[in-house]
N, C-alpha and C. Protein backbone atom coordinates (compact mmCIF):
# COMPACT_ATOMS: atom_id res chain seq x y z
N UNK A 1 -170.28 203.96 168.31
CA UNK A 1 -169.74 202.68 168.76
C UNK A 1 -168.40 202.93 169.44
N UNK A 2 -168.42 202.42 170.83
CA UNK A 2 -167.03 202.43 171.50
C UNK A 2 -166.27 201.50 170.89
N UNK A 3 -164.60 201.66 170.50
CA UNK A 3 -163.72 200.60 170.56
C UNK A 3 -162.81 200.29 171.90
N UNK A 4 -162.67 199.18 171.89
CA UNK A 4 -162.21 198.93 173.47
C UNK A 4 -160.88 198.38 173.14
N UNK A 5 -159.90 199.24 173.88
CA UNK A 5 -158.57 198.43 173.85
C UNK A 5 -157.78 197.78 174.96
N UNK A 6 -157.05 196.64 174.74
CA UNK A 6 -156.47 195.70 175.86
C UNK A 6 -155.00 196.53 176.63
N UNK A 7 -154.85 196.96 177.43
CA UNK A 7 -153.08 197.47 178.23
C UNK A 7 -152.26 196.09 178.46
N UNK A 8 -151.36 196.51 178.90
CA UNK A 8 -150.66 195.35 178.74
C UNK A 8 -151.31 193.89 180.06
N UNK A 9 -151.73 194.63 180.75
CA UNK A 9 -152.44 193.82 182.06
C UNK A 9 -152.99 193.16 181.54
N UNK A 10 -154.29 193.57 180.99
CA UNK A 10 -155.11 192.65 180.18
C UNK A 10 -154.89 191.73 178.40
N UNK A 11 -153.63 192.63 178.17
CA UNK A 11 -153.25 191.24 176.80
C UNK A 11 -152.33 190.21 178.01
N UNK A 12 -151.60 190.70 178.90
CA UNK A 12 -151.32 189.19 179.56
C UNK A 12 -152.50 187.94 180.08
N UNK A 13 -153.47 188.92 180.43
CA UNK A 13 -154.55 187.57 181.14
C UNK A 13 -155.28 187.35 179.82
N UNK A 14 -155.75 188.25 178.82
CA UNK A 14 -156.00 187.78 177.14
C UNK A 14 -155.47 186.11 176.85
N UNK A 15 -154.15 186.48 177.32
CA UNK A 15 -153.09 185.32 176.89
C UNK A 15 -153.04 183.92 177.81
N UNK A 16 -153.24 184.76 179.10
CA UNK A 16 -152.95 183.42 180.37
C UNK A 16 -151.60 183.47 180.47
N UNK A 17 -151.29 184.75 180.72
CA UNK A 17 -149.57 184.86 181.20
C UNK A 17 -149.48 185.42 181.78
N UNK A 18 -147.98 185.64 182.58
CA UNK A 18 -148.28 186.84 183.70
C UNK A 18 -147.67 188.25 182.77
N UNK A 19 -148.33 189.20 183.69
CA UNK A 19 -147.42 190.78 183.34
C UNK A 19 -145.98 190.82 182.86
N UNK A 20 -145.48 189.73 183.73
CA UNK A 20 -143.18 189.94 183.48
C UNK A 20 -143.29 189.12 182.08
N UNK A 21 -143.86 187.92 182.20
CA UNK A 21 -143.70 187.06 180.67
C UNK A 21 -144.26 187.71 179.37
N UNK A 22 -145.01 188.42 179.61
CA UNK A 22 -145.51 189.22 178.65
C UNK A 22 -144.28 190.52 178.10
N UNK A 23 -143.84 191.15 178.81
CA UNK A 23 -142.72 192.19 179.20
C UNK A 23 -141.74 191.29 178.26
N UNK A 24 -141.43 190.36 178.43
CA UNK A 24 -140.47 189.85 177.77
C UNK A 24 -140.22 189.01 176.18
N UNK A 25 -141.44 189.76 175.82
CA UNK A 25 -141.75 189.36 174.21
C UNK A 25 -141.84 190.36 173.31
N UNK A 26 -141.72 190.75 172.35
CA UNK A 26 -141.54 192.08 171.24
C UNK A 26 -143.29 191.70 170.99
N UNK A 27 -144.23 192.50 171.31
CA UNK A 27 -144.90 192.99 171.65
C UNK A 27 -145.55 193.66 169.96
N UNK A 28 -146.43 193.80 169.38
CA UNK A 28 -147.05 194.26 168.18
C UNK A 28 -146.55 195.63 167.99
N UNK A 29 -146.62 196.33 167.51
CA UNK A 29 -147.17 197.84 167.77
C UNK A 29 -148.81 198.13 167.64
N UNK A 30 -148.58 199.17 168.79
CA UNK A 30 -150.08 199.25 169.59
C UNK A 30 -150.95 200.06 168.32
N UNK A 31 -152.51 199.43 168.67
CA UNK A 31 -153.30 200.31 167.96
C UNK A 31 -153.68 201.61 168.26
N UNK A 32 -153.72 202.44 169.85
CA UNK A 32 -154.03 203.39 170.51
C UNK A 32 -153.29 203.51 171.19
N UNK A 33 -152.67 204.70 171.18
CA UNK A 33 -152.14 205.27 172.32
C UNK A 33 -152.64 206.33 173.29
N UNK A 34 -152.45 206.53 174.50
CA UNK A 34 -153.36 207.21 175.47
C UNK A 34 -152.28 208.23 176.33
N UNK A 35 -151.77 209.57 175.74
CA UNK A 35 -150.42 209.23 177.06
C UNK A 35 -149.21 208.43 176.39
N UNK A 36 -148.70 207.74 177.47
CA UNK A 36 -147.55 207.03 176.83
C UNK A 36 -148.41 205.32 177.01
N UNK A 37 -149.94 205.03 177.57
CA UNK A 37 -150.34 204.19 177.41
C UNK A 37 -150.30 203.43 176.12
N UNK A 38 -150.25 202.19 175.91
CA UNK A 38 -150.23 201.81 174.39
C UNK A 38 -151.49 200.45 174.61
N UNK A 39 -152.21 200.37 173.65
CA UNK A 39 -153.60 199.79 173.66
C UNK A 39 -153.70 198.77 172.52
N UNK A 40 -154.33 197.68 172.43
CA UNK A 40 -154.48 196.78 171.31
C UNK A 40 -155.67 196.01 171.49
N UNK A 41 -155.49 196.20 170.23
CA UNK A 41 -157.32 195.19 170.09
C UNK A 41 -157.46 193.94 170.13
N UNK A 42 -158.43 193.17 170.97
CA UNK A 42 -157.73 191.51 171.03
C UNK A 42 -157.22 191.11 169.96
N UNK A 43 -158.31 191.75 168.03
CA UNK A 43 -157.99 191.03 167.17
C UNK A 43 -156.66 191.09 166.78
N UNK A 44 -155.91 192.41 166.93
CA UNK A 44 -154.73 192.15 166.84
C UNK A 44 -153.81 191.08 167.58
N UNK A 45 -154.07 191.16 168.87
CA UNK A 45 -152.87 190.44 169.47
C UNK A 45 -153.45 188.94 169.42
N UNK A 46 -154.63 188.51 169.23
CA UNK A 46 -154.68 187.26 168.72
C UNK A 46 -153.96 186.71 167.60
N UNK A 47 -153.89 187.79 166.19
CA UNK A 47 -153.11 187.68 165.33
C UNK A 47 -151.84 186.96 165.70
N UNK A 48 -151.42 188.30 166.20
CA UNK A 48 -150.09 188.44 166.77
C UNK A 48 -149.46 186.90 167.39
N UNK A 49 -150.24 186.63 168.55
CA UNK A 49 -149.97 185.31 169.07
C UNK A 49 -150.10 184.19 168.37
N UNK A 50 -150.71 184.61 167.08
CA UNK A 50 -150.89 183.26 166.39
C UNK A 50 -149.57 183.20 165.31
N UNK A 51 -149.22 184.27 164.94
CA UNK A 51 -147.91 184.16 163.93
C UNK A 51 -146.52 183.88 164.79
N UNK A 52 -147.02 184.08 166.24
CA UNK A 52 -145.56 183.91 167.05
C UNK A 52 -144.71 182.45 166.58
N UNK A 53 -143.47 182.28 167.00
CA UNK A 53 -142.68 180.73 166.95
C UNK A 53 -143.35 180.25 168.25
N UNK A 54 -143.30 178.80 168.14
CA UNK A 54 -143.45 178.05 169.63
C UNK A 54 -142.53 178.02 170.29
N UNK A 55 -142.69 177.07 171.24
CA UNK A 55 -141.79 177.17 172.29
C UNK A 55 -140.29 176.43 171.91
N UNK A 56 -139.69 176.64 172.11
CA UNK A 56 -138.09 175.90 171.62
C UNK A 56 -137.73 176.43 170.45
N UNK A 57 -138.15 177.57 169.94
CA UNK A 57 -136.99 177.95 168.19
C UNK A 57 -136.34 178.69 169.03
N UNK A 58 -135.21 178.82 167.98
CA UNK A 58 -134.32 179.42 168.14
C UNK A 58 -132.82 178.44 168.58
N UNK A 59 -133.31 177.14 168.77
CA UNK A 59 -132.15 175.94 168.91
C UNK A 59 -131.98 176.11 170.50
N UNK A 60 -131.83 177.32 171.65
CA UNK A 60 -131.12 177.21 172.88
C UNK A 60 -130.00 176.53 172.89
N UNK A 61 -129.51 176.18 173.64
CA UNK A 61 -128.07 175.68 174.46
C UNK A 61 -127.69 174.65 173.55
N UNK A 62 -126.91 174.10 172.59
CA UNK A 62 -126.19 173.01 171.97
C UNK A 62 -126.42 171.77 173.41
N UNK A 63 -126.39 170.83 172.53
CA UNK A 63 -126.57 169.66 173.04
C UNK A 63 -124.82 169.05 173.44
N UNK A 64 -124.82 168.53 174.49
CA UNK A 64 -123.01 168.25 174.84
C UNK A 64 -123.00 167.48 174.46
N UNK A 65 -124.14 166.05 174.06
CA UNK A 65 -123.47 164.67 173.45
C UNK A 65 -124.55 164.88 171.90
N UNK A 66 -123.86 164.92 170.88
CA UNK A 66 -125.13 165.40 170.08
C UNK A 66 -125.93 163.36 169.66
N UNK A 67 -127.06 164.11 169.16
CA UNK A 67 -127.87 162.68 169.18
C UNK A 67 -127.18 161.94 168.13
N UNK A 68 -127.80 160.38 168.50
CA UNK A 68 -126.56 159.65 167.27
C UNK A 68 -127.84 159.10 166.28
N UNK A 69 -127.93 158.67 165.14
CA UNK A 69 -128.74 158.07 164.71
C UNK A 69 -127.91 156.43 163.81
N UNK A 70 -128.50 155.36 164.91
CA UNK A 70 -128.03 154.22 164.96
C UNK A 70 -129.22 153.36 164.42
């Protein structure tokens, strides 16, 4: 039985992201390496994407008027 692993090309379109947005996320550690290629199995990086934070943690930029609750 072959196992087939994803490069980073294909965990970005895996994902529906591009190559740079992908580049810019801490990334699993790979299941195969090939070379200095590094390889992952969808089930991993499905994992992976599923334990990630959504979009907005981390707070970003303070708010200049903070909200009032009236």
């Amino acid at each position: 039985m072959t196992t087939e692993y994803l490069g980073v090309k294909q965990v970005a379109e895996h994902l529906g992201i591009t190559q740079g947005a992908l580049l810019t996320l801490k990334l699993p550690e790979p299941d195969a390496m090939i070379g200095r290629t590094r390889g992952w199995s969808a089930k991993t990086i499905d994992q992976w994407n599923a334990q990630r934070p959504g979009r907005g943690v981390g707070g970003g930029r303070p708010r200049k008027h903070p909200k009032t609750t009236d």
